[in-house]
PDB file of N, CA and C in Angstrom:
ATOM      1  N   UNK A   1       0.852  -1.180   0.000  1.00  0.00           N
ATOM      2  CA  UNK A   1       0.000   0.000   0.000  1.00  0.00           C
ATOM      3  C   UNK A   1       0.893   1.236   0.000  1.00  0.00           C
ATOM      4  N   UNK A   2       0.470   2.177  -0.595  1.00  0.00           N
ATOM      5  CA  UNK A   2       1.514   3.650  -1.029  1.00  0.00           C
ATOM      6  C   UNK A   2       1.143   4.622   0.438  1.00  0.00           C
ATOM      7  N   UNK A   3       1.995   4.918   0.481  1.00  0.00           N
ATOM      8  CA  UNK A   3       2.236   5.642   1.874  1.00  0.00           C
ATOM      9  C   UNK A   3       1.027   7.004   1.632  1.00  0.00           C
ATOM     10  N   UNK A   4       0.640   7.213   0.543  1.00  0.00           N
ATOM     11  CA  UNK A   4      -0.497   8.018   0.378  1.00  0.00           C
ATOM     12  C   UNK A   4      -1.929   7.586   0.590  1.00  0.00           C
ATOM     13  N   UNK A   5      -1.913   6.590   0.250  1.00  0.00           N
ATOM     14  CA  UNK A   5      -3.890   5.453   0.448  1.00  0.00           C
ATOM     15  C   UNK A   5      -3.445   5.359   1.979  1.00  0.00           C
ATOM     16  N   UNK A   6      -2.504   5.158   2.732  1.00  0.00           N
ATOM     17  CA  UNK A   6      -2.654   5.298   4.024  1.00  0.00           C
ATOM     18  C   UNK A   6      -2.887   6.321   4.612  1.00  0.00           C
ATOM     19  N   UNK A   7      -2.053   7.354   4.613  1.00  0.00           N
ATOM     20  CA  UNK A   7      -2.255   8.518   4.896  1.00  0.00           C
ATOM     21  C   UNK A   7      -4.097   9.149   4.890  1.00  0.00           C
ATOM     22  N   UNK A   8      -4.513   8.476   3.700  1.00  0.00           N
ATOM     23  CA  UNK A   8      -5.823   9.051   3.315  1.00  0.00           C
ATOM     24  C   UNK A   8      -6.449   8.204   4.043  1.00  0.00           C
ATOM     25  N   UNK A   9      -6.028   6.760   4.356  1.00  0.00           N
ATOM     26  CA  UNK A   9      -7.488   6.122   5.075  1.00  0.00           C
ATOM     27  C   UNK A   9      -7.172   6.617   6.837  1.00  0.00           C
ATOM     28  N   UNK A  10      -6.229   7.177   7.320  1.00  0.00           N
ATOM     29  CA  UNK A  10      -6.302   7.581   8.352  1.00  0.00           C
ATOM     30  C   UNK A  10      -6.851   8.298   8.758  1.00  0.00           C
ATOM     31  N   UNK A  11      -7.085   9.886   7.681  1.00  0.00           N
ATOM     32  CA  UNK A  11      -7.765  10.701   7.277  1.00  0.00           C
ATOM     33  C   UNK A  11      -9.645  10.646   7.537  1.00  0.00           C
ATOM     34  N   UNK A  12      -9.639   9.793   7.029  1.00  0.00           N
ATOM     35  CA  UNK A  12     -11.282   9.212   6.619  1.00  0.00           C
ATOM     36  C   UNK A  12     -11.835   8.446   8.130  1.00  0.00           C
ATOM     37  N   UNK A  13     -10.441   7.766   8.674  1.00  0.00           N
ATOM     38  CA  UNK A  13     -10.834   7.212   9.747  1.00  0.00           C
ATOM     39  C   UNK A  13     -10.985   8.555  10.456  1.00  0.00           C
ATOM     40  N   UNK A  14     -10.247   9.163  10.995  1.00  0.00           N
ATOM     41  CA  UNK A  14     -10.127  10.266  11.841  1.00  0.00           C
ATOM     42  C   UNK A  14     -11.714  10.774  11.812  1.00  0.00           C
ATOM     43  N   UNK A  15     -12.294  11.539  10.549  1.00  0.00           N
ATOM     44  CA  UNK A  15     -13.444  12.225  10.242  1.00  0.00           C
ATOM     45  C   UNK A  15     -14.835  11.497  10.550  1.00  0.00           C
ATOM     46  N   UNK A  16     -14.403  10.222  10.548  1.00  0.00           N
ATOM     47  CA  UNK A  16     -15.926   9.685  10.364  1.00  0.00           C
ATOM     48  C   UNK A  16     -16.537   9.509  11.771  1.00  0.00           C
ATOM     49  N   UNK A  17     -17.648   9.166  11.638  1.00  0.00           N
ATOM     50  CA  UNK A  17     -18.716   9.295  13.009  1.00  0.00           C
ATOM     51  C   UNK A  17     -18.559   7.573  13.176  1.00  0.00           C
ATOM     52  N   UNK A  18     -18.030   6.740  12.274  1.00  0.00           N
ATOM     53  CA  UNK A  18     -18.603   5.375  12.200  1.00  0.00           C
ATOM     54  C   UNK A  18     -16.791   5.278  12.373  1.00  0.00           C
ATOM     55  N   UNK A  19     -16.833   3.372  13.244  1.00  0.00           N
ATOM     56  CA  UNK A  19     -15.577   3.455  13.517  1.00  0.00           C
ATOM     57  C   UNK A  19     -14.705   2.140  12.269  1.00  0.00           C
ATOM     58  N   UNK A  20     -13.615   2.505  11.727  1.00  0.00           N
ATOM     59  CA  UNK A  20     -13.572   1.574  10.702  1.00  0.00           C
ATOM     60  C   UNK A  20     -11.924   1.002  11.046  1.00  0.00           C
ATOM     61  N   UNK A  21     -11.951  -0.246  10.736  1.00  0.00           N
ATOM     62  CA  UNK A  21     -10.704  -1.053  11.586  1.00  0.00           C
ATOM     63  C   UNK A  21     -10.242  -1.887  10.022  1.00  0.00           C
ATOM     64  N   UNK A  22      -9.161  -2.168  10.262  1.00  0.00           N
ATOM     65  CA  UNK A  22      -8.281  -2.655   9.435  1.00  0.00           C
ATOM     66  C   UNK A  22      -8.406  -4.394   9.690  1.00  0.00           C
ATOM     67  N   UNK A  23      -8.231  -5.106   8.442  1.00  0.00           N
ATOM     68  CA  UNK A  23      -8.317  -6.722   8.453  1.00  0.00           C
ATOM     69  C   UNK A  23      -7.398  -7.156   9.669  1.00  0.00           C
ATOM     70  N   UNK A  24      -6.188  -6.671   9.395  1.00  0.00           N
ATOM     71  CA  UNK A  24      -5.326  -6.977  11.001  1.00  0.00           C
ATOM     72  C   UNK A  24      -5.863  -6.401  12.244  1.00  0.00           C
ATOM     73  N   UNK A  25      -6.797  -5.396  12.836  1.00  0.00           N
ATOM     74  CA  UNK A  25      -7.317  -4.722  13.719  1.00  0.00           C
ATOM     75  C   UNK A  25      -8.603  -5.595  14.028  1.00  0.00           C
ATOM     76  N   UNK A  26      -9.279  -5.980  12.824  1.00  0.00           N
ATOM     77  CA  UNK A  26     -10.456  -6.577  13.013  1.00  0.00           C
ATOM     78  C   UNK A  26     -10.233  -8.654  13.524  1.00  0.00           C
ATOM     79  N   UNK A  27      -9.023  -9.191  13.151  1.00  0.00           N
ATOM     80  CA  UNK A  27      -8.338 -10.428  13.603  1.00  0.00           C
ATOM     81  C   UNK A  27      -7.729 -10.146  15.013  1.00  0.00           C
ATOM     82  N   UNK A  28      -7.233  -9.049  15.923  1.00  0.00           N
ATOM     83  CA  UNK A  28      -6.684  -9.271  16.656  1.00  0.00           C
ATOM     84  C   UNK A  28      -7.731  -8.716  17.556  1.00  0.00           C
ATOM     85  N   UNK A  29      -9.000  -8.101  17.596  1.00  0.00           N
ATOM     86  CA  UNK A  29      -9.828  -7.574  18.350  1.00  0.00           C
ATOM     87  C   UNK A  29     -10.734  -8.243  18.387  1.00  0.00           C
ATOM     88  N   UNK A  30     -11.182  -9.247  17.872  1.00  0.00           N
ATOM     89  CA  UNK A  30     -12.235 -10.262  17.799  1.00  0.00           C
ATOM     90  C   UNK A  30     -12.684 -10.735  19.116  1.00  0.00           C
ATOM     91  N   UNK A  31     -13.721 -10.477  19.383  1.00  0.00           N
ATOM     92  CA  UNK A  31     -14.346 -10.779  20.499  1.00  0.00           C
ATOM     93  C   UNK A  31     -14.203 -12.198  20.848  1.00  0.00           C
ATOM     94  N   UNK A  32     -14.708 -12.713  19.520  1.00  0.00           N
ATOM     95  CA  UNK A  32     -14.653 -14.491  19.499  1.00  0.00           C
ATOM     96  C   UNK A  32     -13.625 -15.013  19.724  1.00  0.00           C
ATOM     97  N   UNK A  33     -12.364 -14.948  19.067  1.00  0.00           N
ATOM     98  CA  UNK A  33     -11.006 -15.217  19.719  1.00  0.00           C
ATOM     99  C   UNK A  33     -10.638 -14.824  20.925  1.00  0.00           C
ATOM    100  N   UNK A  34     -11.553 -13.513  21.689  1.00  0.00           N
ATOM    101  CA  UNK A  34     -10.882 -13.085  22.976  1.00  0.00           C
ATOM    102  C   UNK A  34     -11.571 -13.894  23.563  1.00  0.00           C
ATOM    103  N   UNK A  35     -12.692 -14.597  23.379  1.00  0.00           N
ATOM    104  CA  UNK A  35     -13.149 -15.773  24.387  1.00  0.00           C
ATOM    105  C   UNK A  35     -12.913 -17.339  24.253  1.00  0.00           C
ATOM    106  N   UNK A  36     -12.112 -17.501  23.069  1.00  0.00           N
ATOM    107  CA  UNK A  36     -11.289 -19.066  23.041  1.00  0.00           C
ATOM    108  C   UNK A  36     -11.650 -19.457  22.000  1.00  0.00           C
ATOM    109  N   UNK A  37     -12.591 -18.983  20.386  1.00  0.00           N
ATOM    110  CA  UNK A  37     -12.977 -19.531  19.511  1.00  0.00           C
ATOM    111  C   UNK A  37     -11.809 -19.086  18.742  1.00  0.00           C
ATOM    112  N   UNK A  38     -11.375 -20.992  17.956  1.00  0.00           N
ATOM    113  CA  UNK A  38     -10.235 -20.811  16.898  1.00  0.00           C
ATOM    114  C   UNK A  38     -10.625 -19.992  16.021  1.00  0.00           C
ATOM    115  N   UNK A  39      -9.829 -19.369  14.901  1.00  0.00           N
ATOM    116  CA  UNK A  39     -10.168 -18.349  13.845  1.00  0.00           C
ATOM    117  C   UNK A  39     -10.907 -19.643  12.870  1.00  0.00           C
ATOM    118  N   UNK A  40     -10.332 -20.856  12.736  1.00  0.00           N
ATOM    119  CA  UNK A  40     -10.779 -21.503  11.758  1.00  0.00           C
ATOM    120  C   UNK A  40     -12.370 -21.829  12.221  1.00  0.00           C
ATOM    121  N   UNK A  41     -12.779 -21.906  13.050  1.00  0.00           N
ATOM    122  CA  UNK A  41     -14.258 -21.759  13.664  1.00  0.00           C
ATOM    123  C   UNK A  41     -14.793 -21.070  13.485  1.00  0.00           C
ATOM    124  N   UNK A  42     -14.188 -19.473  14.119  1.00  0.00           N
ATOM    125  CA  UNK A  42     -14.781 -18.966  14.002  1.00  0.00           C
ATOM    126  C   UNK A  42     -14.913 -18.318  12.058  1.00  0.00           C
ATOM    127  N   UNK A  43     -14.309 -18.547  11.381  1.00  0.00           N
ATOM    128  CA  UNK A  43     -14.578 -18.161   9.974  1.00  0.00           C
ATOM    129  C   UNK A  43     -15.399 -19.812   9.856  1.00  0.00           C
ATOM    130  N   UNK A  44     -15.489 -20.470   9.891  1.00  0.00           N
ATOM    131  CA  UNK A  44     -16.412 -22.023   9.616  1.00  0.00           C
ATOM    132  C   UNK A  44     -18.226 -21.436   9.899  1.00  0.00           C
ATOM    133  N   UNK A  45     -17.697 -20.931  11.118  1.00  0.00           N
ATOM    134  CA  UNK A  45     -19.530 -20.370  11.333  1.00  0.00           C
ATOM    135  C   UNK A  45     -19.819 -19.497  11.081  1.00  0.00           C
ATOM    136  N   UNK A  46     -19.209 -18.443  10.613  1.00  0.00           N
ATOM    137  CA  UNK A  46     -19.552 -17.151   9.551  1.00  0.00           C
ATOM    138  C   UNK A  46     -19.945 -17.689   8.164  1.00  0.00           C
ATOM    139  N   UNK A  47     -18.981 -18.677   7.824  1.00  0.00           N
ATOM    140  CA  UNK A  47     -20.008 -19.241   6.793  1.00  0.00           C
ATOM    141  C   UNK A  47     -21.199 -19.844   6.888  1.00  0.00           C
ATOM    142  N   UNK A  48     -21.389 -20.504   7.716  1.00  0.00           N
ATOM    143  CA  UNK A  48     -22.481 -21.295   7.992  1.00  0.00           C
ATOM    144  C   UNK A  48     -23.812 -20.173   8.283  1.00  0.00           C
ATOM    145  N   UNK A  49     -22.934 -19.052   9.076  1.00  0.00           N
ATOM    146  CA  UNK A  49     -24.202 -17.937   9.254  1.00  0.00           C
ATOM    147  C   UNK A  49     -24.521 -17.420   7.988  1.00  0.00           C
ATOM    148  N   UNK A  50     -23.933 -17.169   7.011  1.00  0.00           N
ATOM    149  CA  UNK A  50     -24.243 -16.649   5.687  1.00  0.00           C
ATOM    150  C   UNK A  50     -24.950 -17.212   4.897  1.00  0.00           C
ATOM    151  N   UNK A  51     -24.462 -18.343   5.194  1.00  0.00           N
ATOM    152  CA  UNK A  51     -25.072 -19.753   3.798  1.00  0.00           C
ATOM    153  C   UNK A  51     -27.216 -19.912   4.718  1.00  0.00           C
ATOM    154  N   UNK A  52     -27.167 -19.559   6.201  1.00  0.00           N
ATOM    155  CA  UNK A  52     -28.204 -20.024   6.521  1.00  0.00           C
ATOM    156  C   UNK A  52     -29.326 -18.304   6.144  1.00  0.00           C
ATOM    157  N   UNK A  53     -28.292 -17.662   6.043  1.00  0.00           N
ATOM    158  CA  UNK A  53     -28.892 -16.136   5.553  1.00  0.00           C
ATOM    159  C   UNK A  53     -29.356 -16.331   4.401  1.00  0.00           C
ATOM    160  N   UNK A  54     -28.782 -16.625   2.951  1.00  0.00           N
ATOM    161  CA  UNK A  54     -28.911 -16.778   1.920  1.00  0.00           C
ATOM    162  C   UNK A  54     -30.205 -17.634   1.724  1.00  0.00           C
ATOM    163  N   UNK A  55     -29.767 -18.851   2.167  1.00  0.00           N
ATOM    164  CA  UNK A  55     -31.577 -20.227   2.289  1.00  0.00           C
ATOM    165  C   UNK A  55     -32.340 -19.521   2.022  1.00  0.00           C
ATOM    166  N   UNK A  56     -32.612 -18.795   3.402  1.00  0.00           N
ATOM    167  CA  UNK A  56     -33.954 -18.253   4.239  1.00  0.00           C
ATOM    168  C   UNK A  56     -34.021 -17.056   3.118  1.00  0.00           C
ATOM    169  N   UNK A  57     -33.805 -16.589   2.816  1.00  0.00           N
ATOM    170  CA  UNK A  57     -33.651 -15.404   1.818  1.00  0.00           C
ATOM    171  C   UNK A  57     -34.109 -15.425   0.660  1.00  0.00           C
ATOM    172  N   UNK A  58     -33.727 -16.681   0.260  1.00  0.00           N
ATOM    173  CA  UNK A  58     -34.118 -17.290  -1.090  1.00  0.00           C
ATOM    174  C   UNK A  58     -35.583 -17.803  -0.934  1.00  0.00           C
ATOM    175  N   UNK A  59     -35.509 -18.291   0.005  1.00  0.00           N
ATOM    176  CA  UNK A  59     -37.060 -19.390   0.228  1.00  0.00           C
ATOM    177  C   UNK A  59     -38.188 -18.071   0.692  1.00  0.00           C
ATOM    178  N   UNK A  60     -37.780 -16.860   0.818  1.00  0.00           N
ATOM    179  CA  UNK A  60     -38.862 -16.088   1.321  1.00  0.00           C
ATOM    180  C   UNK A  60     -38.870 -14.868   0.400  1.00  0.00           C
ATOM    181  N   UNK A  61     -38.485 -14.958  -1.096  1.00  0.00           N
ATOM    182  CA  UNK A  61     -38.027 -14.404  -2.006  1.00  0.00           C
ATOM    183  C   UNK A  61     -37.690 -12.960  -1.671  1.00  0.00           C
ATOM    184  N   UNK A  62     -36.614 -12.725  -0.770  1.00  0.00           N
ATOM    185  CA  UNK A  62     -35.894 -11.902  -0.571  1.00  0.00           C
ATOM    186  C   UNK A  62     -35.182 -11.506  -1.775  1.00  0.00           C
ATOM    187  N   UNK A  63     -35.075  -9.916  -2.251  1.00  0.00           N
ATOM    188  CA  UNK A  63     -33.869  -9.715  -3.091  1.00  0.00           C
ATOM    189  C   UNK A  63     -32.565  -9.787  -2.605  1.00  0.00           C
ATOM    190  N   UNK A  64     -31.616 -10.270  -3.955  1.00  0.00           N
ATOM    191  CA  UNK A  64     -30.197 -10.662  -3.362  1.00  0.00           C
ATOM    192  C   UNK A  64     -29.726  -9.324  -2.485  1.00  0.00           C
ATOM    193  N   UNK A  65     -30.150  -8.033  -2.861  1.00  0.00           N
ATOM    194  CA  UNK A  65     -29.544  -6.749  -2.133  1.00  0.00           C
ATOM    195  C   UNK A  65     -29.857  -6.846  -0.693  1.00  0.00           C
ATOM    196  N   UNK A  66     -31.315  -7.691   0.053  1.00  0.00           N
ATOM    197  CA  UNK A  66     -31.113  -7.792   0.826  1.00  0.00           C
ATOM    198  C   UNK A  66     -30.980  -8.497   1.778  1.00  0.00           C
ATOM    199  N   UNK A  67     -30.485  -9.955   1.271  1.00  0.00           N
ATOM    200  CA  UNK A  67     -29.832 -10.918   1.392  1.00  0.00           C
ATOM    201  C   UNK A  67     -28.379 -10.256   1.933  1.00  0.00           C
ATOM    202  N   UNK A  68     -27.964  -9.456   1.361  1.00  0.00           N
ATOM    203  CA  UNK A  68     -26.604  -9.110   1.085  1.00  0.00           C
ATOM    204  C   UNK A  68     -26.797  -7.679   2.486  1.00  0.00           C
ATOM    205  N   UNK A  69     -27.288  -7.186   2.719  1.00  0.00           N
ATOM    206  CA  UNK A  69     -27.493  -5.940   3.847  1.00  0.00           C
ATOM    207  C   UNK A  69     -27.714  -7.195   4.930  1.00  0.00           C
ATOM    208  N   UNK A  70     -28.588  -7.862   4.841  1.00  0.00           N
ATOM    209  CA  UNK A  70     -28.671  -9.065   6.265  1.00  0.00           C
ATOM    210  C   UNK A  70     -26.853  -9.352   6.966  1.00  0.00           C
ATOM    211  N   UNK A  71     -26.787 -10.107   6.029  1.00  0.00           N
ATOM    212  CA  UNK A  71     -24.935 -10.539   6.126  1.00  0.00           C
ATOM    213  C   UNK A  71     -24.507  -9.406   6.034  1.00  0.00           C
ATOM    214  N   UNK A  72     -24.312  -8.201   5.781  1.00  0.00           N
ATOM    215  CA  UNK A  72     -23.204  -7.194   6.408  1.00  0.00           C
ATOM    216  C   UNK A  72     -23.457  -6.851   7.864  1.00  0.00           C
ATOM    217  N   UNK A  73     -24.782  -6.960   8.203  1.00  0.00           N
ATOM    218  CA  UNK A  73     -25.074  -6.047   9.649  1.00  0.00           C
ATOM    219  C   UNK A  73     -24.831  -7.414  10.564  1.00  0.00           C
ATOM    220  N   UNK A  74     -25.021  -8.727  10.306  1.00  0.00           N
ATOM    221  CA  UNK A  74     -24.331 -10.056  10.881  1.00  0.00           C
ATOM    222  C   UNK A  74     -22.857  -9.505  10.901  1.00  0.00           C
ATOM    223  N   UNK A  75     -21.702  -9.724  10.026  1.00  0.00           N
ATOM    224  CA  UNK A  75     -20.613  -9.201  10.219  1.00  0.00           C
ATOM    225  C   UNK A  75     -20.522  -8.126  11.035  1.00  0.00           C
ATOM    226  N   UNK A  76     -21.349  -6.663  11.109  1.00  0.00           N
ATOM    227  CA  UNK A  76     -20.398  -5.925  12.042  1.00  0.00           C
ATOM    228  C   UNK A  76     -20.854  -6.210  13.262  1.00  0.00           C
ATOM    229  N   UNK A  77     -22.522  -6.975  13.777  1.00  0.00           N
ATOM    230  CA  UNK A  77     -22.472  -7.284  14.843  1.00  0.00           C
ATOM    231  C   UNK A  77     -21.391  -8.251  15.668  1.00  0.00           C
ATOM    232  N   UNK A  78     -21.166  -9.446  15.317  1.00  0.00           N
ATOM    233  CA  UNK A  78     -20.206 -10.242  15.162  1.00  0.00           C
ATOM    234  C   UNK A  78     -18.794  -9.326  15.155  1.00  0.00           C
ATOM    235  N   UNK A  79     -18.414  -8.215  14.842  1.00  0.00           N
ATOM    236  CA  UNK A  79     -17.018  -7.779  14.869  1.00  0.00           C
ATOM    237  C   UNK A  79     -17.112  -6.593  16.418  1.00  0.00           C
ATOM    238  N   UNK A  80     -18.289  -7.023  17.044  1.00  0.00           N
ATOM    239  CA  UNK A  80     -18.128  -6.524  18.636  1.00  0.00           C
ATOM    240  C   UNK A  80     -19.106  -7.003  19.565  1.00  0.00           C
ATOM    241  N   UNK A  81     -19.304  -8.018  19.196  1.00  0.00           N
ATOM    242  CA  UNK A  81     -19.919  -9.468  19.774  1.00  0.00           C
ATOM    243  C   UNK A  81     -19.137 -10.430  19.646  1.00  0.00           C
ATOM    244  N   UNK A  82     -19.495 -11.471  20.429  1.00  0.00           N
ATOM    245  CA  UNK A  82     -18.634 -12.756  20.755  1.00  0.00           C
ATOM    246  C   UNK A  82     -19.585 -13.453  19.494  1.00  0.00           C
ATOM    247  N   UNK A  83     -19.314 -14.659  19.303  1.00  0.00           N
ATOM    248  CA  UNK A  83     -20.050 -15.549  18.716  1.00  0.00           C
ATOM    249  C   UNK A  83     -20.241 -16.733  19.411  1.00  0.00           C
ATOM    250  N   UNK A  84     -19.154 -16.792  20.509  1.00  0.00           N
ATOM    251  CA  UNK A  84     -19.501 -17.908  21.251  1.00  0.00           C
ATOM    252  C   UNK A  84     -20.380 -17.496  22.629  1.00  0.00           C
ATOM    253  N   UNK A  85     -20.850 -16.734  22.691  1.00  0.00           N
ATOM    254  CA  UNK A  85     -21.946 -15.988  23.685  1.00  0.00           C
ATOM    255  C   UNK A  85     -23.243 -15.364  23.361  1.00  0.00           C
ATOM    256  N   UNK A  86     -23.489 -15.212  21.884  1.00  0.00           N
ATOM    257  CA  UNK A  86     -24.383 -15.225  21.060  1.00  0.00           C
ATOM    258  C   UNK A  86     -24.487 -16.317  19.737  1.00  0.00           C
ATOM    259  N   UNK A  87     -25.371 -16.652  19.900  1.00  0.00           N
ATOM    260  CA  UNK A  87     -25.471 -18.120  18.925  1.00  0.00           C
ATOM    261  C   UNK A  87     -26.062 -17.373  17.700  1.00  0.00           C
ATOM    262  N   UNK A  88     -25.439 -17.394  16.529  1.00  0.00           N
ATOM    263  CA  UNK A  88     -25.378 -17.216  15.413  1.00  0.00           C
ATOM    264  C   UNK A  88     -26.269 -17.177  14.282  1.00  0.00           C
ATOM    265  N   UNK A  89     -27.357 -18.483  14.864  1.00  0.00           N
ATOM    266  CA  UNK A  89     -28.548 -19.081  14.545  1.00  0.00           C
ATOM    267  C   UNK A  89     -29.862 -18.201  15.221  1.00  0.00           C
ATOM    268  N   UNK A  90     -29.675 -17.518  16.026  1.00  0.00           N
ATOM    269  CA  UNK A  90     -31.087 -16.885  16.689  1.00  0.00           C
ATOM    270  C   UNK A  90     -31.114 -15.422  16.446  1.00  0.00           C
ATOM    271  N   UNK A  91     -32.160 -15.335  15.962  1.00  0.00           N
ATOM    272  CA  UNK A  91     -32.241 -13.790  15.132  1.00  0.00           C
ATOM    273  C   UNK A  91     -32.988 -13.004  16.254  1.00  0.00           C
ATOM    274  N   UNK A  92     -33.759 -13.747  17.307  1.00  0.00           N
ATOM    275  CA  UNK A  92     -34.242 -12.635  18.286  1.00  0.00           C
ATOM    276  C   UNK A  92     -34.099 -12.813  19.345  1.00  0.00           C
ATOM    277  N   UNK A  93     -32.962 -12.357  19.978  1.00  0.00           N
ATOM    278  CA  UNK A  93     -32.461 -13.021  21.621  1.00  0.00           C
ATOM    279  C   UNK A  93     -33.066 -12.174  22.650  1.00  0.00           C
ATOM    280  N   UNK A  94     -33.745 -13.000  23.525  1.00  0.00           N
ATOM    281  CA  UNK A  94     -34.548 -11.959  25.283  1.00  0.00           C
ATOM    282  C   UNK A  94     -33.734 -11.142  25.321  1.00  0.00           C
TER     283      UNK A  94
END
């Protein structure tokens, strides 16, 4: 990466109201790993959460766009949530 696209995403980070983390920031802050889930797990049931997003999506003729908004707001919950303290599978927890 050119010492300028950094410079600029620091930039963007700095300004924004929303907080945005880097692939290495987002692997070493993982909630799920801070509570004992391997990475290979925990990426095994991100798929599994996606693939069970997609089904249900399909079978309830969801458009792919929001098929695709479901699984992003899964990901950022999941990137400050555990996954092993929230089960993956339940869309409406007490």
């Amino acid at each position: 990466m050119h010492v300028e696209q950094e410079q600029g995403y620091e930039c963007i980070r700095r300004q924004s109201r929303w907080e945005y983390k880097t692939k290495e920031e987002l692997e070493r802050d993982s909630p799920s790993r801070k509570c004992g889930l391997s990475p290979e797990k925990e990426a095994r049931w991100t798929r599994e959460m996606v693939f069970m997003l997609q089904k249900a999506g399909m079978q309830l003729r969801i458009p792919q766009w929001g098929i695709a908004i479901a699984a992003t707001l899964c990901h950022r919950f999941y990137a400050r949530k555990s996954m092993k303290k929230n089960d993956r599978f339940v869309s409406c927890p007490k």
